[in-house]
N, C-alpha and C. Protein backbone atom coordinates (compact mmCIF):
# COMPACT_ATOMS: atom_id res chain seq x y z
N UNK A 1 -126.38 95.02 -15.90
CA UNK A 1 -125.62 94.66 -17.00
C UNK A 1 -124.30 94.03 -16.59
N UNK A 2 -124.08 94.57 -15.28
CA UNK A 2 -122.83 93.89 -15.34
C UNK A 2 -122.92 92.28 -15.01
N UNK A 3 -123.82 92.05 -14.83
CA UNK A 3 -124.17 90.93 -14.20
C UNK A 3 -124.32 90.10 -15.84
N UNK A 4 -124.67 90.61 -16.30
CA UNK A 4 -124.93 89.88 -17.85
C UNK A 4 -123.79 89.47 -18.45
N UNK A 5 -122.74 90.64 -18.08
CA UNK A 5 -121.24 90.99 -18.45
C UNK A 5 -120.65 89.42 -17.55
N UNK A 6 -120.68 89.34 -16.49
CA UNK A 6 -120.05 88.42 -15.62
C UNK A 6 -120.84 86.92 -16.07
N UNK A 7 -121.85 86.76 -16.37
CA UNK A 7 -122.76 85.35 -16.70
C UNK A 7 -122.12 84.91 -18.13
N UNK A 8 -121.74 86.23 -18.91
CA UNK A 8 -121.61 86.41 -20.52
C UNK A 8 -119.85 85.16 -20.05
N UNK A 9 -119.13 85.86 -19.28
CA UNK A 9 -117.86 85.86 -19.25
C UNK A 9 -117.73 84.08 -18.69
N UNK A 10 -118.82 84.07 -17.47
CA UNK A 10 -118.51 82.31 -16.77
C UNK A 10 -118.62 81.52 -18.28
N UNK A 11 -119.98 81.87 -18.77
CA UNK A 11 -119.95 80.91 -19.58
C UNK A 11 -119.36 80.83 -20.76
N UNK A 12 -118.01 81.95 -21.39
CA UNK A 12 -117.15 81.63 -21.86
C UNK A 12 -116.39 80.98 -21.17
N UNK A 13 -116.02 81.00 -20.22
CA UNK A 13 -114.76 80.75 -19.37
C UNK A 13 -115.19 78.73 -19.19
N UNK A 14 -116.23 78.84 -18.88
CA UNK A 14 -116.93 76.96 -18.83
C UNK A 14 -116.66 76.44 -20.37
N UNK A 15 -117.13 77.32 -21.24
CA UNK A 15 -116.84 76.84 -22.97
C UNK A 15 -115.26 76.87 -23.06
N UNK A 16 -114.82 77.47 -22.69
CA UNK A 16 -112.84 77.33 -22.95
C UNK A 16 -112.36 76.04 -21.90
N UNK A 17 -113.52 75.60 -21.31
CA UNK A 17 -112.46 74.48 -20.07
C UNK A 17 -113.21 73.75 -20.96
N UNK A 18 -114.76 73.83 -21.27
CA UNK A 18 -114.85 72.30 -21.72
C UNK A 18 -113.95 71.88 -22.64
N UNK A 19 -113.85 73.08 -23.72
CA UNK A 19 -113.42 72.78 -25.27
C UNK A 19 -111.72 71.97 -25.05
N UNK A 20 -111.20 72.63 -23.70
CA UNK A 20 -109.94 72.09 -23.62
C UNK A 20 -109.95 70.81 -23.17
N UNK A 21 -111.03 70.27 -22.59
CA UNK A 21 -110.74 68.78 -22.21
C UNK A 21 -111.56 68.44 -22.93
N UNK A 22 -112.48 68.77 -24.27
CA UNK A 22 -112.24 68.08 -25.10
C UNK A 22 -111.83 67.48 -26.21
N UNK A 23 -110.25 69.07 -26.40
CA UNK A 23 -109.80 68.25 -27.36
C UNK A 23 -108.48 67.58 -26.23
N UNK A 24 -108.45 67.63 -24.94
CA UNK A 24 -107.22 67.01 -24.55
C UNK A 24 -107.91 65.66 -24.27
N UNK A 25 -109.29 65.06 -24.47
CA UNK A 25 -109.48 63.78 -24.23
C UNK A 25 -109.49 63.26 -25.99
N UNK A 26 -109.62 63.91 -26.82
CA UNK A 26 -109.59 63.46 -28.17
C UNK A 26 -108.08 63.26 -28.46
N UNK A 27 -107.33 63.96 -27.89
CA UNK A 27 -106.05 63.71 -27.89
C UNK A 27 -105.91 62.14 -27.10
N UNK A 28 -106.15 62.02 -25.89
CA UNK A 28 -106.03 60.81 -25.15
C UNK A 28 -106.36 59.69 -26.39
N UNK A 29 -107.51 59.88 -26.56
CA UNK A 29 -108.18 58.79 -27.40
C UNK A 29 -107.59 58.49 -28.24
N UNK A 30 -107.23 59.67 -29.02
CA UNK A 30 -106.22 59.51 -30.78
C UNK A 30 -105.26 58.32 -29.92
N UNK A 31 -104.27 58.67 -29.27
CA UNK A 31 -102.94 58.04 -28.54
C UNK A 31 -103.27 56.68 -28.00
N UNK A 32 -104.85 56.04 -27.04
CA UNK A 32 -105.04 55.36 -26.76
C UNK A 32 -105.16 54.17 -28.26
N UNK A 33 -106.12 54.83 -29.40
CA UNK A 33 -105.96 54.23 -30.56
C UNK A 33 -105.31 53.81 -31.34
N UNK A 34 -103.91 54.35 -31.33
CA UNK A 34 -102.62 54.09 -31.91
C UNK A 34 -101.74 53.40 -31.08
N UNK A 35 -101.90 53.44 -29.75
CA UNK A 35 -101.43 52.19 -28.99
C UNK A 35 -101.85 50.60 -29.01
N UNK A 36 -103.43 51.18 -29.11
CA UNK A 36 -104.37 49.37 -29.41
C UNK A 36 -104.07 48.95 -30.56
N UNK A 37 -103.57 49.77 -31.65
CA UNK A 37 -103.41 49.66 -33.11
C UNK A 37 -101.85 48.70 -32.96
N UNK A 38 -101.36 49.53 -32.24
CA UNK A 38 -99.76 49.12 -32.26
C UNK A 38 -99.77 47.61 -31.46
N UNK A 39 -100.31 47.24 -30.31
CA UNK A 39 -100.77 46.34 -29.94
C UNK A 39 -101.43 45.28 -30.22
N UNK A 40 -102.09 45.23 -31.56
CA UNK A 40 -102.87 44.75 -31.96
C UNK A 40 -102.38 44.00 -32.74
N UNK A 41 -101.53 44.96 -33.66
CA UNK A 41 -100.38 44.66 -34.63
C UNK A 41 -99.17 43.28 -34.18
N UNK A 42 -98.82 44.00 -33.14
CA UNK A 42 -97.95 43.22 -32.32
C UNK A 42 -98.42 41.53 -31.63
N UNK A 43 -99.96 41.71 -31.18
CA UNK A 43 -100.73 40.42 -30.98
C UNK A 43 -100.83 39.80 -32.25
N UNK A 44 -101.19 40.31 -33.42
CA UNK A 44 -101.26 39.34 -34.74
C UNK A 44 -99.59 38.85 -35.02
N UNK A 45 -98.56 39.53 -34.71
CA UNK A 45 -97.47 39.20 -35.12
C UNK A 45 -97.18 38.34 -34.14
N UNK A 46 -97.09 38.12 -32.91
CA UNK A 46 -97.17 37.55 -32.13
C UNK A 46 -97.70 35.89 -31.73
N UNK A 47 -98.62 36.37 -32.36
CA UNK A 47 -100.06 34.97 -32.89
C UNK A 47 -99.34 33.69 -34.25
N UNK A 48 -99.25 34.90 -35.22
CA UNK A 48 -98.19 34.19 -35.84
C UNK A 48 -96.83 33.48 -35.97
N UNK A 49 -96.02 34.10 -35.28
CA UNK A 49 -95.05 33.81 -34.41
C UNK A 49 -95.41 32.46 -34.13
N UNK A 50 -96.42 32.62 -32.81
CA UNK A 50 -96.80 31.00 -31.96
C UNK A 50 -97.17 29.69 -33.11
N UNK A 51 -98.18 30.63 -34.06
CA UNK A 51 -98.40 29.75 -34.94
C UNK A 51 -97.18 28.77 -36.06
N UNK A 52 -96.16 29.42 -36.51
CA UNK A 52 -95.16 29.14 -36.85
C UNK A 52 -94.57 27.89 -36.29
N UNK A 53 -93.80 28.55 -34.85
CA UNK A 53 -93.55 27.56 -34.06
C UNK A 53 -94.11 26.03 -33.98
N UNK A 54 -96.10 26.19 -33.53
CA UNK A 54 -96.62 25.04 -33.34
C UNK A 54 -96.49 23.97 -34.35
N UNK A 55 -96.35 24.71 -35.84
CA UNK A 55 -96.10 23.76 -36.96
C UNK A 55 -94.35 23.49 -36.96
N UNK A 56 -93.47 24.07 -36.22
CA UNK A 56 -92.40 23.55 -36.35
C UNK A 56 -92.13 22.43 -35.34
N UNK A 57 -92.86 22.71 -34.20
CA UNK A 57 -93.17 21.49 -33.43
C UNK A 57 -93.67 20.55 -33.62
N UNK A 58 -94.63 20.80 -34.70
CA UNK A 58 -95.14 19.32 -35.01
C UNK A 58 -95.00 18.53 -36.30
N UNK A 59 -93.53 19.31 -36.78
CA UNK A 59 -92.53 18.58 -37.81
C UNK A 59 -91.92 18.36 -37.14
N UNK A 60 -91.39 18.90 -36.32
CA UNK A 60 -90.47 18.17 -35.44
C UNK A 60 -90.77 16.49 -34.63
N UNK A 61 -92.03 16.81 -34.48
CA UNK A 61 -92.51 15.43 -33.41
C UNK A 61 -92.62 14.01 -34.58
N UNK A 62 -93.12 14.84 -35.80
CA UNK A 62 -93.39 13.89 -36.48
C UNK A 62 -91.69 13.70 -37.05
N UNK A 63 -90.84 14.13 -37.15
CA UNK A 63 -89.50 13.73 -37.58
C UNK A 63 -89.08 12.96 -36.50
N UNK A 64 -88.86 13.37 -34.96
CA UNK A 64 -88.61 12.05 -33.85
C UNK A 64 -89.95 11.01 -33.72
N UNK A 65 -91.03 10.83 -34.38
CA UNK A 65 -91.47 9.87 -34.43
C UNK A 65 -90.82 8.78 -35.13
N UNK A 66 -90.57 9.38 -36.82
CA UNK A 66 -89.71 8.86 -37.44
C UNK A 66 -88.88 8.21 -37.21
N UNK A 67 -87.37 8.95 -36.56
CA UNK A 67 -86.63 8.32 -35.86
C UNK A 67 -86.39 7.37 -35.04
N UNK A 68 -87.67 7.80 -33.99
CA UNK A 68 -88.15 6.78 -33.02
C UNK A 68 -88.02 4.99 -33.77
N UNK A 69 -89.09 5.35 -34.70
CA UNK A 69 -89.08 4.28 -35.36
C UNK A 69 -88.18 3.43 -35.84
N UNK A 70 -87.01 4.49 -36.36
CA UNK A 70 -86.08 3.60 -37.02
C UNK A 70 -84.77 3.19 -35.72
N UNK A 71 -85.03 3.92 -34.21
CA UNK A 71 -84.36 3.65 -33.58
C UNK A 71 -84.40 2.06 -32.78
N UNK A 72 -85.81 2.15 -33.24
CA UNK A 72 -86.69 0.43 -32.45
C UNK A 72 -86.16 -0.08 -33.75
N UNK A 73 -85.56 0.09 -35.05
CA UNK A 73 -85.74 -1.20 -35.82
C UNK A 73 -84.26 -1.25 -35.74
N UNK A 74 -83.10 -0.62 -35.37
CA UNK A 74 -81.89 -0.45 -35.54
C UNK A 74 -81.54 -0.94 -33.98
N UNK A 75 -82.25 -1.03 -33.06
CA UNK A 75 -82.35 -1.81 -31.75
C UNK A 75 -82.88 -3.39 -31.95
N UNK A 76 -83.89 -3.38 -32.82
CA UNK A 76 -84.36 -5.26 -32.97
C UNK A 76 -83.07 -5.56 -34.03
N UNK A 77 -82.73 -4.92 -34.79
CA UNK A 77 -81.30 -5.56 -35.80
C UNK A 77 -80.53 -5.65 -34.94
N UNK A 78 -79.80 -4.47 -34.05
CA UNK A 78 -78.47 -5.31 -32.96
C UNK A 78 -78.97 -6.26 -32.28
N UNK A 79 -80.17 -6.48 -31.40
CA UNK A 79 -80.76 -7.27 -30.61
C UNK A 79 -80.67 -8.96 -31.50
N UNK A 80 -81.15 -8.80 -32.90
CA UNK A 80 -80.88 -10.16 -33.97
C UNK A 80 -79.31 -10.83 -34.02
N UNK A 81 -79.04 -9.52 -34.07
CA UNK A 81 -76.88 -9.50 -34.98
C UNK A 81 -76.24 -10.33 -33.40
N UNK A 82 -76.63 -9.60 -32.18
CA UNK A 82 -75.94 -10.17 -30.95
C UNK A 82 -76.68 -11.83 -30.57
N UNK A 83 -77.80 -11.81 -30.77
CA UNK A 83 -78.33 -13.45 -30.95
C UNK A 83 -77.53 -14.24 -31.76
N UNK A 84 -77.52 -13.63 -33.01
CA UNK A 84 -76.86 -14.49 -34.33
C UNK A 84 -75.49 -14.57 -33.90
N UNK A 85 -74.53 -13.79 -33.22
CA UNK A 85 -73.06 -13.94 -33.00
C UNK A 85 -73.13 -14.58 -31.60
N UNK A 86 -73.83 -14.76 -30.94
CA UNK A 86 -74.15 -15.98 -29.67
C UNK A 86 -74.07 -17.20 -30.54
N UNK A 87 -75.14 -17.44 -31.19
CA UNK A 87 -75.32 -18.36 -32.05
C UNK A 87 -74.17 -19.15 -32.56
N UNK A 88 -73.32 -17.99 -33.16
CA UNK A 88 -72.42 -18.59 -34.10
C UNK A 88 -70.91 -19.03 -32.51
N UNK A 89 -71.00 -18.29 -32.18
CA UNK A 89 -70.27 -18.40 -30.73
C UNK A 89 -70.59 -19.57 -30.11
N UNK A 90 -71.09 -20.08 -30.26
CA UNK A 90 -71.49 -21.36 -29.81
C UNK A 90 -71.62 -22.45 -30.76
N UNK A 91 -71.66 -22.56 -32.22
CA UNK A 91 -71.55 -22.91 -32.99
C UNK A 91 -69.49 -23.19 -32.97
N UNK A 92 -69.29 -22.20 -33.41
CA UNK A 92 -67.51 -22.21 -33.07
C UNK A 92 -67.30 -23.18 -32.18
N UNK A 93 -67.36 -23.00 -30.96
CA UNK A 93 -67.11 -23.78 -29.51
C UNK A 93 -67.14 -25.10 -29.83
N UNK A 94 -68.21 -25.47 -30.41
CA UNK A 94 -68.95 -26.71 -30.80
C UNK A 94 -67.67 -27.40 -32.11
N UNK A 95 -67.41 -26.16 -33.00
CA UNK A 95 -66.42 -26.68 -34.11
C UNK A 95 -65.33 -27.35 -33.52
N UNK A 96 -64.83 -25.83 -32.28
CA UNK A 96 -63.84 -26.28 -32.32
C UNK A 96 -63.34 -27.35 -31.52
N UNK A 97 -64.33 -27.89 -30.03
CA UNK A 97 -64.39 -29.01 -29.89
C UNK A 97 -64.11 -30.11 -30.70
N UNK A 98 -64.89 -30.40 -31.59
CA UNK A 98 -65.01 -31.36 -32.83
C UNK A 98 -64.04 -31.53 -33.62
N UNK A 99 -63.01 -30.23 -33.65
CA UNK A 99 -61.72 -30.22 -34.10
C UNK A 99 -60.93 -30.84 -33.48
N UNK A 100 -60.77 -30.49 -32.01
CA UNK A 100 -59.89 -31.17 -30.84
C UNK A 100 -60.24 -32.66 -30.94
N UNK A 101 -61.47 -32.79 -31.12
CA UNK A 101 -61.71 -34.19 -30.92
C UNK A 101 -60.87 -35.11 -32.39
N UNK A 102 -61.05 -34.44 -32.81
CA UNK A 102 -60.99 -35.08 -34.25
C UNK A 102 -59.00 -35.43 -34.38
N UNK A 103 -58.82 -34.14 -34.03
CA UNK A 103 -57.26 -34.07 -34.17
C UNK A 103 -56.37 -35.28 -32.89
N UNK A 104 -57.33 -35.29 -32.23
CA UNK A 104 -56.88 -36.30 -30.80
C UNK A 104 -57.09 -38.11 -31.58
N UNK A 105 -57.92 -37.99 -32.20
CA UNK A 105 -58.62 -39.46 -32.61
C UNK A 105 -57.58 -39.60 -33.97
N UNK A 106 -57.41 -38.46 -34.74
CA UNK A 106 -56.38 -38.84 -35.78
C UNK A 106 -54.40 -39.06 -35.08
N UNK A 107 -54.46 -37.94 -33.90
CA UNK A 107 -53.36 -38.44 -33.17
C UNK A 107 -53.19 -40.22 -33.02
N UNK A 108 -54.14 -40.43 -32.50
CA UNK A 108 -54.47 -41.88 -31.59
C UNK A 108 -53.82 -42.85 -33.10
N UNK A 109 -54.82 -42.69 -34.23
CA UNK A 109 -54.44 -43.22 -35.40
C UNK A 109 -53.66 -43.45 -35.82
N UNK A 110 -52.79 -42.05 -35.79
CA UNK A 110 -51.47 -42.25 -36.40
C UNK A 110 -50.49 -42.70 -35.46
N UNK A 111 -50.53 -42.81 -34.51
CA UNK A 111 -49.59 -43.88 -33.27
C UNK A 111 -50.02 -44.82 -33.50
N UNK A 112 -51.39 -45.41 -33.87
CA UNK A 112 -51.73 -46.68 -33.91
C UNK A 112 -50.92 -47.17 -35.07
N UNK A 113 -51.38 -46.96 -36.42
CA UNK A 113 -50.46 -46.92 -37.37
C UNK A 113 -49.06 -46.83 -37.20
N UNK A 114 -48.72 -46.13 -36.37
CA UNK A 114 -47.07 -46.27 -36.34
C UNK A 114 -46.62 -47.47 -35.54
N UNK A 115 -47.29 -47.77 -35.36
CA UNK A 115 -47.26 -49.23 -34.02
C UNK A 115 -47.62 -50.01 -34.84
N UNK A 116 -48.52 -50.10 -35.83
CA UNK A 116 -48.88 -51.58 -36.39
C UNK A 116 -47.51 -51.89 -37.44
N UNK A 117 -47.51 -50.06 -38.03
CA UNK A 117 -46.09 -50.43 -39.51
C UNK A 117 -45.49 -51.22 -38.61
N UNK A 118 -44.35 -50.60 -37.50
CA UNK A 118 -43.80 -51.26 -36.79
C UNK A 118 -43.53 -52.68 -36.43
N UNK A 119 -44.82 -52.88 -35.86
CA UNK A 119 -44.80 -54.29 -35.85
C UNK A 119 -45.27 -55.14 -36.65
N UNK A 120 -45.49 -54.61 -38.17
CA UNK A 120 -45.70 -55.46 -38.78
C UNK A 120 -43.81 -55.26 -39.57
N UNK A 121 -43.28 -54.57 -39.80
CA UNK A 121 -41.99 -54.80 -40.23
C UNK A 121 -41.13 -55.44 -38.62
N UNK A 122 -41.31 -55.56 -37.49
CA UNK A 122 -40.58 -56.56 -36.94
C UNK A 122 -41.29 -57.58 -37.36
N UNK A 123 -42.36 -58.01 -37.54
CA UNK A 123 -43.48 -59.31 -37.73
C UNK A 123 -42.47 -59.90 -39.03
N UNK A 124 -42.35 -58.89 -40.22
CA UNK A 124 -41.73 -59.14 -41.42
C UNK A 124 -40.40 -60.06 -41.72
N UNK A 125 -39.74 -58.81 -41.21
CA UNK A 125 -38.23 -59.39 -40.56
C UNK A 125 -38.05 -60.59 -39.37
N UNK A 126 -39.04 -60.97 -38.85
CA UNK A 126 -38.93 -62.39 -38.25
C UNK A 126 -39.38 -63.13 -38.78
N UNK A 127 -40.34 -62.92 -39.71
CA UNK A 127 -40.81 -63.98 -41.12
C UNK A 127 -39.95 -64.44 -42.15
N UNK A 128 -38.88 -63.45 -42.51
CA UNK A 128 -37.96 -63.35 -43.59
C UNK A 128 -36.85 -64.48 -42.72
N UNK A 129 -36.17 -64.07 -41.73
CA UNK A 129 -35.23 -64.52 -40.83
C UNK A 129 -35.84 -66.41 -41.14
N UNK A 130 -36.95 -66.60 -40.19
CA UNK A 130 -37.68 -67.72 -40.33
C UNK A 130 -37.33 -68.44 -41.58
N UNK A 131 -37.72 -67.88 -42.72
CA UNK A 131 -37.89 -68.28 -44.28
C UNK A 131 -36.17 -68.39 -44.63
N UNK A 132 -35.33 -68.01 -44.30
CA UNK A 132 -33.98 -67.82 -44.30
C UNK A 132 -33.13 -69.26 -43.56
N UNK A 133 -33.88 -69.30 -42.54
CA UNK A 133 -33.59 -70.49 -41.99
C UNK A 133 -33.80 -71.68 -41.59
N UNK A 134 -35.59 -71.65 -42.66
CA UNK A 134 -36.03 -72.70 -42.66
C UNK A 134 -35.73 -73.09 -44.45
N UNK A 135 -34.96 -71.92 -45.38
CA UNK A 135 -34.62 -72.70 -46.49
C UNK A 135 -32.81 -73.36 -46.61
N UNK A 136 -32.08 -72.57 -45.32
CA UNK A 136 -31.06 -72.83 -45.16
C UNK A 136 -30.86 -74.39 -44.43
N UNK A 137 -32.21 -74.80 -43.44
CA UNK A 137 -32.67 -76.21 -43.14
C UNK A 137 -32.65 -77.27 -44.31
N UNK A 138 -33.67 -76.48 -44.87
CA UNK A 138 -33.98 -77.31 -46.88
C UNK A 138 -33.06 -77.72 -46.95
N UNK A 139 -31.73 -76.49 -47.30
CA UNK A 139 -30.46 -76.78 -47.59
C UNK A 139 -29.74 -77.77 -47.73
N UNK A 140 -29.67 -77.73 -46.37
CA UNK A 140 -28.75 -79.22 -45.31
C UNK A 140 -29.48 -80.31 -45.45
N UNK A 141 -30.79 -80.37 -45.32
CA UNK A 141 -31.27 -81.68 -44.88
C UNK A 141 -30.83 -82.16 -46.71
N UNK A 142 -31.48 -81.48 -47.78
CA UNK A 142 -31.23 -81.72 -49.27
C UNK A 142 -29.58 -82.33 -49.42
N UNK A 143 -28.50 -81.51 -48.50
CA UNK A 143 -27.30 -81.72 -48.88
C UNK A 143 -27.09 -83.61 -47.96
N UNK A 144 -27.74 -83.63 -47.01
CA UNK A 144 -27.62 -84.42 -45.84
C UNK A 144 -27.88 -85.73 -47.24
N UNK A 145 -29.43 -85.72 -47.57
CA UNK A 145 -30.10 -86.55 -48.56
C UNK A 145 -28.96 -86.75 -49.48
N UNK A 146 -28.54 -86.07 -50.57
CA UNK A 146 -27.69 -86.09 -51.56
C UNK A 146 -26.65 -86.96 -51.11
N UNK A 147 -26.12 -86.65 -49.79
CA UNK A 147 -24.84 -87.89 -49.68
C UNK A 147 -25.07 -88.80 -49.48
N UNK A 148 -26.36 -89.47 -49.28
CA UNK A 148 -26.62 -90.78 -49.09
C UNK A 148 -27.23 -91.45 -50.04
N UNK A 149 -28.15 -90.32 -50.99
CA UNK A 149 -28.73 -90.44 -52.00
C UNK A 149 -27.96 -91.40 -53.31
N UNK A 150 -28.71 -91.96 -53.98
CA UNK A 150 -27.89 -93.17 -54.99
C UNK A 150 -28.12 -92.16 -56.39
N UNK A 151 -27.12 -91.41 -56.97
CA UNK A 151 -27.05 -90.76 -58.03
C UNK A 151 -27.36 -91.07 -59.07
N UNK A 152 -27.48 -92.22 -59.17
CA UNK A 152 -27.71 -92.95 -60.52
C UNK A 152 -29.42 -93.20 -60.95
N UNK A 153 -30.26 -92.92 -60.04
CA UNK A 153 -31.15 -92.95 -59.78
C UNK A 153 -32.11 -90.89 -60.85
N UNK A 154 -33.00 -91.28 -62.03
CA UNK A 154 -33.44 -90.14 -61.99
C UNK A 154 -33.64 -89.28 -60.98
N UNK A 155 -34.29 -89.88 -60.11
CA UNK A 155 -35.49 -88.74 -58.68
C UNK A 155 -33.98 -88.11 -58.02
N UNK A 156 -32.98 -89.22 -57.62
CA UNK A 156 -32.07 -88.58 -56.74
C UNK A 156 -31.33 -87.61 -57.64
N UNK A 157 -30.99 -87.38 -58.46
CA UNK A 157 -30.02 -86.60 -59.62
C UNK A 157 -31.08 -85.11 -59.61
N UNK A 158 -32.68 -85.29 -59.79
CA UNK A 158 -33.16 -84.21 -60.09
C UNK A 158 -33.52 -83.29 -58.75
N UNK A 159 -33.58 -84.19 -57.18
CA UNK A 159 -33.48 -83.76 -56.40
C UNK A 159 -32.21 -83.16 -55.32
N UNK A 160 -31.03 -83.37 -56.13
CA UNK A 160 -29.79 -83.09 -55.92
C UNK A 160 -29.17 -82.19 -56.51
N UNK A 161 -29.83 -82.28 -57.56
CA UNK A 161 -29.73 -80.26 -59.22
C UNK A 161 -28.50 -81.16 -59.67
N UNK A 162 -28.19 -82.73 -59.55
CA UNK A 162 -27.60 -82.78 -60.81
C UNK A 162 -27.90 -83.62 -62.00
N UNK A 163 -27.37 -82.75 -63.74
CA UNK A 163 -28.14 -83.22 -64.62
C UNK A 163 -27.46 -84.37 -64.83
């Protein structure tokens, strides 16, 4: 009996170890489950997270596409505006040449002009002088005529101024 007593006793003693590791592995498990849970949780939040992001990245790309775009058309407008002010830059140059020229040729003019008045009022005044002393000639030769002239005569009286 005692032997029954001692077999009775192992195999309580085997039922109290199993029972303890198995509720200390149901314990493990509970804890392992609420970690994968917590983990799991954390991967979906996580996931989302990334997901978030990828769509903010790809408003973003599509907003510097945008940009992009308007940076090439705000690059071909200065690229136009600096042609067009070449353009006109050379246009100017060209004026103002044409100005110089112009102002040089009206210089020239108006010296010319001042040279012709000129000499056409000395031209004048030696015409007048001339006319002065070719009627002061008239004069004399008329007075020269008159004294020899026969008064009694119409032609000589009307060419002499007397009535």
């Amino acid at each position: 009996m005692k032997l029954i007593h001692i077999l009775i006793f192992l195999g309580l003693v085997v039922m109290a170890v199993m029972l303890f590791q198995t509720v200390d592995r149901e314990f493990r498990l509970h804890n392992i489950k609420a970690g994968l849970m917590m983990t799991s949780e954390e991967v979906k939040k996580k996931e989302d997270d990334i997901t978030n992001l990828k769509t903010n990245v790809r408003s973003l790309k599509e907003s510097l596409s945008t940009i992009n775009v308007k940076v090439d058309d705000l690059k071909m407008k200065q690229e136009l505006a600096q042609k067009t002010m070449k353009e006109n830059e050379t246009k100017l140059q060209a004026c103002n040449k044409q100005k110089e020229d112009t102002v040089k040729k009206r210089t020239e003019v108006e010296s010319a002009s001042v040279k012709q008045q000129s000499d056409h009022l000395a031209a004048k005044s030696k015409a007048q002088q001339e006319i002065q002393s070719l009627k002061q000639q008239i004069l004399d030769r008329d007075k020269a005529i008159c004294a020899f002239a026969d008064t009694t005569k119409d032609q000589a009286r009307k060419l002499c101024g007397i009535i």
